[in-house]
N, C-alpha and C. Protein backbone atom coordinates (compact mmCIF):
# COMPACT_ATOMS: atom_id res chain seq x y z
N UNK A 1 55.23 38.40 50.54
CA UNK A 1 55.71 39.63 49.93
C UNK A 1 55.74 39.49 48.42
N UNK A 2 55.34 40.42 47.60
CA UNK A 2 55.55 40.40 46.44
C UNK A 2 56.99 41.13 45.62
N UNK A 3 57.67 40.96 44.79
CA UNK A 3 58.68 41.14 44.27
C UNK A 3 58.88 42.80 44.07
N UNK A 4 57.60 43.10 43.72
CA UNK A 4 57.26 44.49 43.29
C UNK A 4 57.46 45.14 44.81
N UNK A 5 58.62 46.23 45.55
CA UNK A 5 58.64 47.19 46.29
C UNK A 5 58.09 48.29 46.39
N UNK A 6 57.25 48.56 47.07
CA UNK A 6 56.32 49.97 47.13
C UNK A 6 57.60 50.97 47.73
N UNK A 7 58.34 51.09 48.65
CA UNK A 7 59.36 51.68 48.90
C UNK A 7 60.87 51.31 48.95
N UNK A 8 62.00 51.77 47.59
CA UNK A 8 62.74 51.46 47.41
C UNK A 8 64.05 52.30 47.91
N UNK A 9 64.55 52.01 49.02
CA UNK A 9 65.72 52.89 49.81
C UNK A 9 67.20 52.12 49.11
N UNK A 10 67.77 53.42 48.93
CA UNK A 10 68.82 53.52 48.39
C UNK A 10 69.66 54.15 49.77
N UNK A 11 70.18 53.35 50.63
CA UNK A 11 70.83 54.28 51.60
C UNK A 11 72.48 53.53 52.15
N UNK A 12 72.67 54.32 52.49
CA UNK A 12 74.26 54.02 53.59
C UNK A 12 74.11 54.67 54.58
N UNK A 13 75.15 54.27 55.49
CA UNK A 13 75.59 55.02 56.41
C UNK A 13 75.04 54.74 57.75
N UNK A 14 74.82 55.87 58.74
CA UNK A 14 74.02 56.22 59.90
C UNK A 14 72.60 56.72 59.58
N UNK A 15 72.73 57.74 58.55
CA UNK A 15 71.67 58.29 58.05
C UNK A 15 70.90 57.13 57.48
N UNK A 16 71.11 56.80 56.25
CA UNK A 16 70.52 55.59 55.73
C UNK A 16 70.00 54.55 56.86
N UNK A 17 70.51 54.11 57.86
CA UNK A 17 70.34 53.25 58.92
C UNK A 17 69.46 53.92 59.53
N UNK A 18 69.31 54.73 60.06
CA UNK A 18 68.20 55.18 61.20
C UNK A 18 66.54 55.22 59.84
N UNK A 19 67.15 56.14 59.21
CA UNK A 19 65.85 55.91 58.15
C UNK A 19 65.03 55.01 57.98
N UNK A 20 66.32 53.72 57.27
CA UNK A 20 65.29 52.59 57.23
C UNK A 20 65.00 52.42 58.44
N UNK A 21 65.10 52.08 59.47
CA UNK A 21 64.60 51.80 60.88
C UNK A 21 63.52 52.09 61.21
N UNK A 22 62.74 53.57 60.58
CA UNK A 22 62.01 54.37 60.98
C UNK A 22 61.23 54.17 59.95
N UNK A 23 61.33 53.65 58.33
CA UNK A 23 60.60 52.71 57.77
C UNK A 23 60.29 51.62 58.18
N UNK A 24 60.88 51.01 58.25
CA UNK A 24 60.57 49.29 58.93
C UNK A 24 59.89 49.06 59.69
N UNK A 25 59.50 50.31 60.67
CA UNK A 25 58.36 49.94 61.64
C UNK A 25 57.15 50.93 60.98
N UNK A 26 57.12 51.04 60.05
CA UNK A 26 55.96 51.48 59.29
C UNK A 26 55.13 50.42 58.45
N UNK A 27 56.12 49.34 58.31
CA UNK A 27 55.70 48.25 57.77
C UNK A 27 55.09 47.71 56.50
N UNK A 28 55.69 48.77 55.67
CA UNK A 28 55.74 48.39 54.29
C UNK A 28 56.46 47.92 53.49
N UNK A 29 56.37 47.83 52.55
CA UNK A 29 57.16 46.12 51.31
C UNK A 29 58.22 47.14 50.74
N UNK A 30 59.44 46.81 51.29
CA UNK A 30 60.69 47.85 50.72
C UNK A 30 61.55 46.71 50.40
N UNK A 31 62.51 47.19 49.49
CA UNK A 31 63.36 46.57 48.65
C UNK A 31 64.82 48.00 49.18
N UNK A 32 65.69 47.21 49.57
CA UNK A 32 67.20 48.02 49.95
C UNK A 32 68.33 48.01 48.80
N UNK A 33 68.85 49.13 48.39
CA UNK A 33 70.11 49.10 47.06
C UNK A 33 70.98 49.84 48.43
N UNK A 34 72.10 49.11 48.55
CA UNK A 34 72.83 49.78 49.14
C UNK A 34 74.87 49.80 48.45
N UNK A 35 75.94 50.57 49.36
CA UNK A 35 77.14 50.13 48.95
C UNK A 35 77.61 48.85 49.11
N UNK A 36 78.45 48.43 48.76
CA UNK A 36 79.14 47.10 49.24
C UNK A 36 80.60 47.75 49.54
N UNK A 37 80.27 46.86 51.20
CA UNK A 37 81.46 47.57 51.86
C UNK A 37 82.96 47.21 50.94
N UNK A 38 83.74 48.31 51.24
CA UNK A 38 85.16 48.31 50.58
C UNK A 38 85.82 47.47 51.96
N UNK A 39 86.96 46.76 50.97
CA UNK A 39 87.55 46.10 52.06
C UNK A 39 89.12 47.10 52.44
N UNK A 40 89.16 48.18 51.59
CA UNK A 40 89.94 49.49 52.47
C UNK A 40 89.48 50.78 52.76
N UNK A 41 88.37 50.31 52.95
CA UNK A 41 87.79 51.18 53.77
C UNK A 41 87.52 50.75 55.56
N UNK A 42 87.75 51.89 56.10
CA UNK A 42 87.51 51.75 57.45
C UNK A 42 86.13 51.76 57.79
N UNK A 43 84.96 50.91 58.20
CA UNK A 43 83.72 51.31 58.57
C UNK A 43 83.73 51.57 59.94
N UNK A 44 83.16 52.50 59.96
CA UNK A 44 82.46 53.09 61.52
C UNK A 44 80.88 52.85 61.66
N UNK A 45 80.79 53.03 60.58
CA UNK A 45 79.03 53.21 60.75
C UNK A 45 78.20 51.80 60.96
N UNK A 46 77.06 52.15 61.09
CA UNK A 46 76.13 51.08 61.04
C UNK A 46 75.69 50.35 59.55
N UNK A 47 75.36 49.28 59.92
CA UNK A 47 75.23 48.38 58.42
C UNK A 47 73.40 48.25 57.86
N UNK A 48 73.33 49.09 56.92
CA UNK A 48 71.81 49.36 56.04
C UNK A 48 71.28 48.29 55.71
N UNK A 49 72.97 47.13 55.03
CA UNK A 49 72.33 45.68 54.31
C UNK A 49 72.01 45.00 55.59
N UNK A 50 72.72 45.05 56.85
CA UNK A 50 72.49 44.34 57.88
C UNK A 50 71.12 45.00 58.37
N UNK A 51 70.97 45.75 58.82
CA UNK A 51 69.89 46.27 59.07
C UNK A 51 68.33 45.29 58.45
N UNK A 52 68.99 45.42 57.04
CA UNK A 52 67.81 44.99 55.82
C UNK A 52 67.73 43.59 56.09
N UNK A 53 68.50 43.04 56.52
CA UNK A 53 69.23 41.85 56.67
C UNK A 53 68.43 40.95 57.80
N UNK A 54 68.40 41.72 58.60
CA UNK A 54 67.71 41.42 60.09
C UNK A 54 66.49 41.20 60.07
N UNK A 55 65.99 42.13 59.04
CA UNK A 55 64.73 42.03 58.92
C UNK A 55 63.60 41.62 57.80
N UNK A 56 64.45 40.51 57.15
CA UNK A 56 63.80 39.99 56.11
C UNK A 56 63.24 40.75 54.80
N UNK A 57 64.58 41.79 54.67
CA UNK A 57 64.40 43.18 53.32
C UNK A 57 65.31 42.59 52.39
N UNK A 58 64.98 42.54 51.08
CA UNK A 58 65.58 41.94 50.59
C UNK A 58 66.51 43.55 50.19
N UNK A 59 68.14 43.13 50.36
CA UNK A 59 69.07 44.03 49.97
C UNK A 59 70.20 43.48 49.15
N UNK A 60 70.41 44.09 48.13
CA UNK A 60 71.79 44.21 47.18
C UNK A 60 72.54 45.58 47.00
N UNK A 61 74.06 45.36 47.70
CA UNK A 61 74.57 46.02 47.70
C UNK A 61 75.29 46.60 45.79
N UNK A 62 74.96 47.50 45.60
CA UNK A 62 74.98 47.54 43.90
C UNK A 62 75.64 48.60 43.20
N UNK A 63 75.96 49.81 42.22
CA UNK A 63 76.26 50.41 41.64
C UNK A 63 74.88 50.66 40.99
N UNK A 64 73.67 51.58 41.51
CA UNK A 64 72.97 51.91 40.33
C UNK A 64 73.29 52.72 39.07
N UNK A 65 73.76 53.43 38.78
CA UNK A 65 74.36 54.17 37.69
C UNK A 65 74.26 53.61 36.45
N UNK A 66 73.70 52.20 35.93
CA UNK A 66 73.66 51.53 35.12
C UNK A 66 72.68 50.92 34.65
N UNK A 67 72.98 50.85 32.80
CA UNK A 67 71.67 50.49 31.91
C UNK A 67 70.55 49.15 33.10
N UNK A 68 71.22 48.48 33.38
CA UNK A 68 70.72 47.28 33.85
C UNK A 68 69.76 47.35 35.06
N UNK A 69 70.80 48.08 36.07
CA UNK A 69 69.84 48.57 37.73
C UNK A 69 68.82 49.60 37.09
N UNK A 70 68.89 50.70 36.29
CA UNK A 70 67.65 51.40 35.88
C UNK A 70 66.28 50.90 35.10
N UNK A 71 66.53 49.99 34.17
CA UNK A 71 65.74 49.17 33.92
C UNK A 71 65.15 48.36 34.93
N UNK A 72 65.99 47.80 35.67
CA UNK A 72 65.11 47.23 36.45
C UNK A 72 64.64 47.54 37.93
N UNK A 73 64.84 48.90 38.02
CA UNK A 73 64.34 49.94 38.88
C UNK A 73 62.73 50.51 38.05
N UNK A 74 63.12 50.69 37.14
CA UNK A 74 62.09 51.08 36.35
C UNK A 74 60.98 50.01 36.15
N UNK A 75 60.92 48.81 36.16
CA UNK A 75 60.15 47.70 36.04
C UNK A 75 59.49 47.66 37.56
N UNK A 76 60.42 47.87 38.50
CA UNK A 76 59.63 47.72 39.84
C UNK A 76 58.66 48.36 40.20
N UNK A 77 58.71 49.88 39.49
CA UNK A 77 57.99 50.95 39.68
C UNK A 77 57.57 51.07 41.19
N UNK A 78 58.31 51.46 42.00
CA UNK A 78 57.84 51.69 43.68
C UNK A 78 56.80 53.25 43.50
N UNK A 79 56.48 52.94 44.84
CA UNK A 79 55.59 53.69 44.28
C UNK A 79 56.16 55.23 45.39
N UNK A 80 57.28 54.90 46.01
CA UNK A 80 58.49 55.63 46.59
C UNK A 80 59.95 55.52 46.73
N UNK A 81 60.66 56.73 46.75
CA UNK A 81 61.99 56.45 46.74
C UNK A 81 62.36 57.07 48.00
N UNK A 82 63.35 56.69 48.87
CA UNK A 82 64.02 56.97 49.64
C UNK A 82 65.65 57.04 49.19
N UNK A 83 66.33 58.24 49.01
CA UNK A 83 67.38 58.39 48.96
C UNK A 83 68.67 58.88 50.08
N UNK A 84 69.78 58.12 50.24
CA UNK A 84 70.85 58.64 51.26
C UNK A 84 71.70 57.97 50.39
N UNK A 85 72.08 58.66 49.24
CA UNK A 85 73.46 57.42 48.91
C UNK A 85 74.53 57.93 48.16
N UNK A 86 75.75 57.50 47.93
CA UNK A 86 76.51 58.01 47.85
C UNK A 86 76.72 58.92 46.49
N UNK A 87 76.19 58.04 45.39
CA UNK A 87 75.85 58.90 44.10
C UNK A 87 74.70 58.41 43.00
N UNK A 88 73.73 58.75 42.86
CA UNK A 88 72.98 58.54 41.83
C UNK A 88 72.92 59.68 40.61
N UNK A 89 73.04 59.52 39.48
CA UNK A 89 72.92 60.12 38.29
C UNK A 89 71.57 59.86 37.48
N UNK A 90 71.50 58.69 37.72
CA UNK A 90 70.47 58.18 36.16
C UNK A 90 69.17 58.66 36.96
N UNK A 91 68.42 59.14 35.83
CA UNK A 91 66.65 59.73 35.54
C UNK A 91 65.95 58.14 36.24
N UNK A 92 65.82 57.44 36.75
CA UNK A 92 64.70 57.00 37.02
C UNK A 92 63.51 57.01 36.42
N UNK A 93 62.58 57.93 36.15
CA UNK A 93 60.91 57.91 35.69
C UNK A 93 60.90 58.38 34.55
């Protein structure tokens, strides 16, 4: 695999989970940004990083909103985005 992600999912949840799922057997080079679970929070749902996890995706649970993750979102240049997440602001392209 190369470092560079052609499809970069930004997801949580159930939604986020079935998604990637339904990527993953498409079988392309994805890179996962997901939440990092709160430890007061109650989870119900299914796990995106686990998911990613299982299957040899490389995932960091992160805060994109920042100089640092956009830059280096921007360096990856995917050549897709998949979004389910809880908040993104920053311009990307």
């Amino acid at each position: 695999m190369t470092d560079r992600p052609r499809i970069l999912v930004f997801a949580y949840h159930n939604v986020g989970y079935d998604c990637l799922d339904v990527l993953l057997r498409r079988g392309r080079h994805h890179r996962v940004l997901s939440h990092e679970d709160s430890p007061n929070e109650e989870i119900w749902f299914r796990s995106v990083e686990g998911l990613a996890r299982q299957n040899g995706i490389p995932s960091t649970p992160v805060l994109v909103n920042t100089p640092e993750w956009i830059h280096r979102i921007r360096q990856w240049k995917p050549t897709d985005l998949f979004l389910y997440y809880r908040s993104i602001s920053a311009r990307i392209s």
